[in-house]
Protein backbone atom coordinates (compact mmCIF):
# COMPACT_ATOMS: atom_id res chain seq x y z
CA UNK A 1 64.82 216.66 26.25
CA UNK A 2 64.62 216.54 30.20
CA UNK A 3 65.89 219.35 31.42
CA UNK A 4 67.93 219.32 35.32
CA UNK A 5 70.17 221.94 36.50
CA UNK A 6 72.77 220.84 38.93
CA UNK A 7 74.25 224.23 38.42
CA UNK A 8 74.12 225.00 42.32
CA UNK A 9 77.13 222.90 43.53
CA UNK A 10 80.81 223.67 43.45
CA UNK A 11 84.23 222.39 44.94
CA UNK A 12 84.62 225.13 46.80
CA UNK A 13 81.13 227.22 47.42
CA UNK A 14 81.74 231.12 47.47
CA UNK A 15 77.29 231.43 48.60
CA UNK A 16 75.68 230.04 51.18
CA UNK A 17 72.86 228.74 48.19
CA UNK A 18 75.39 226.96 46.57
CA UNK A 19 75.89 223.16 47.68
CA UNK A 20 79.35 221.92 47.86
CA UNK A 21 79.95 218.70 46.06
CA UNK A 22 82.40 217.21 43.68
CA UNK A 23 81.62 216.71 40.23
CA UNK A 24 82.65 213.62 39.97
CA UNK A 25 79.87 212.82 42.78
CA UNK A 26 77.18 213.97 41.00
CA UNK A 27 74.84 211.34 39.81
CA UNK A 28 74.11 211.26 36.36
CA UNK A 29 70.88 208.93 35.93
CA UNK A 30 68.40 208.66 32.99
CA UNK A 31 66.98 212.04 33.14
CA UNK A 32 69.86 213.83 32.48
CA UNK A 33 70.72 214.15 28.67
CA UNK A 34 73.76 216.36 28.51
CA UNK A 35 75.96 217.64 30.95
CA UNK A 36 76.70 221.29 30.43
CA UNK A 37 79.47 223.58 31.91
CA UNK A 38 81.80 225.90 31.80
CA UNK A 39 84.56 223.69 34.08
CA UNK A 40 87.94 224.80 35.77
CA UNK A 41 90.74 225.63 33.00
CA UNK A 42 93.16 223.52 34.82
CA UNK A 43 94.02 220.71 32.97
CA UNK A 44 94.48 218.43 35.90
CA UNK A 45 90.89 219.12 36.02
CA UNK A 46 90.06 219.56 32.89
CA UNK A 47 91.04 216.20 30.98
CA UNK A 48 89.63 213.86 33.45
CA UNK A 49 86.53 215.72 33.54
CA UNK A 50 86.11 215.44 29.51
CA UNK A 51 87.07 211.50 30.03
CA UNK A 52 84.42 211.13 33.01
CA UNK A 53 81.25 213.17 31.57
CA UNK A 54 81.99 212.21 27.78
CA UNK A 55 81.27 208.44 28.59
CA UNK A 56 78.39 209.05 30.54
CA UNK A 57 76.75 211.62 28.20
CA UNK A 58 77.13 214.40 25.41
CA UNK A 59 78.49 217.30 27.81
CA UNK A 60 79.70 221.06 26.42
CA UNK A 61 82.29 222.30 27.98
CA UNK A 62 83.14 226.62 27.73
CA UNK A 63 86.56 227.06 28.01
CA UNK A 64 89.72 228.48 25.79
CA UNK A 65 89.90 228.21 22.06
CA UNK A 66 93.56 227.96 22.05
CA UNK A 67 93.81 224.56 23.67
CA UNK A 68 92.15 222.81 20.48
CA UNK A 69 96.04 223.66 19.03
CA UNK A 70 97.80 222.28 21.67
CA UNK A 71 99.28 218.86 21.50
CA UNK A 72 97.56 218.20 25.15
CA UNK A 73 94.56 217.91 23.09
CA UNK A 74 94.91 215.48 20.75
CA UNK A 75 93.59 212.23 23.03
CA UNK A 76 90.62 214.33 23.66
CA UNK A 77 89.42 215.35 20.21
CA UNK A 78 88.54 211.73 19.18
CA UNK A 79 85.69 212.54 21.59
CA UNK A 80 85.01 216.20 20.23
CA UNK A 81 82.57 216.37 17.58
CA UNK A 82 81.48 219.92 17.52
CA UNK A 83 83.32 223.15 18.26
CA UNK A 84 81.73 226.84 18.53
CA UNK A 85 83.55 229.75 18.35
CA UNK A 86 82.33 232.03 20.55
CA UNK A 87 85.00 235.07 20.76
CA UNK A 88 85.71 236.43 24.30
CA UNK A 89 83.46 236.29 27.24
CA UNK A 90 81.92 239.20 29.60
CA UNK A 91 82.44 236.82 32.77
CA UNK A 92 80.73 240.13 34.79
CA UNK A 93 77.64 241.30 33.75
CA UNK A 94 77.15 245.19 33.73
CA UNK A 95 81.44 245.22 33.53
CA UNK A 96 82.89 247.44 30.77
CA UNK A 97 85.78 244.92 29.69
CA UNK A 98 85.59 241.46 28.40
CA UNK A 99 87.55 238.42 29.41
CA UNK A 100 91.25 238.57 27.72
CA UNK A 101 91.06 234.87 26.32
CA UNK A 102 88.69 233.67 23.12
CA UNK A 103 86.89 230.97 23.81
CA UNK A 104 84.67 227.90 22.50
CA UNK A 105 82.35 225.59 23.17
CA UNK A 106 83.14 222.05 22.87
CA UNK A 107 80.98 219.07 22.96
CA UNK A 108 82.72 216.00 23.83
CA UNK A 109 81.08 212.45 23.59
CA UNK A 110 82.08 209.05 23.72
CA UNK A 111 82.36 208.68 20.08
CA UNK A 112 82.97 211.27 17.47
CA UNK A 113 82.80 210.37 14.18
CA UNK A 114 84.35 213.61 13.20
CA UNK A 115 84.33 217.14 14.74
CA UNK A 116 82.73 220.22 12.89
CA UNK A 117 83.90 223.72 13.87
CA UNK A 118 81.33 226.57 13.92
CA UNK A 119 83.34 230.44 13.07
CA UNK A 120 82.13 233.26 15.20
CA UNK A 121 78.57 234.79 13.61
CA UNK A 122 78.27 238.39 13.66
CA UNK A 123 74.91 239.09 14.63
């Protein structure tokens, strides 16, 4: 697996490192083999984004567990074919709370024969 990190863009840069760029601009050539992210919630955002990267290559996408239930959802899970469980997410590292949402992972791809959920481990 080729691994590329396009990690240091964003629509609206908050650091001088970070570039600012689209994602819909990035190039996704040969040597990329997934596309992984944790994108905007917003499902304006959101839905294109799983349309877009899905066709062009496996991507996982972090966000909430509770839109999986949600009738908004049903177009997109005949692309889903693996969901992780994942609980709730420290967003701040060295913070004493957690985020107040559970969330998953999600990998989307063009074509999903069927999609497999993975429960939260205890470790």
């Amino acid at each position: 697996m080729n691994c590329k990190s396009l990690s240091n863009t964003d629509i609206e840069p908050r650091v001088d490192w970070v570039e600012q760029k689209d994602a819909f601009d990035i190039l996704i050539d040969d040597n990329i083999d997934y596309v992984i992210t944790n994108p905007p919630w917003n499902r304006k955002f959101l839905h294109p984004f799983i349309e877009y990267f899905a066709q062009k290559r496996p991507t996982w996408l972090l966000f909430d567990a509770d839109w999986m239930h949600t009738k908004q959802s049903e177009p997109y899970m005949k692309m889903c074919s693996k969901i992780v469980s994942i609980g709730r997410v420290k967003w701040i590292e060295g913070s004493k709370g957690v985020g107040k949402d559970n969330c998953c992972w999600y990998l989307f791809q063009e074509k999903a024969q069927r999609t497999q959920f993975y429960g939260r481990q205890s470790l």
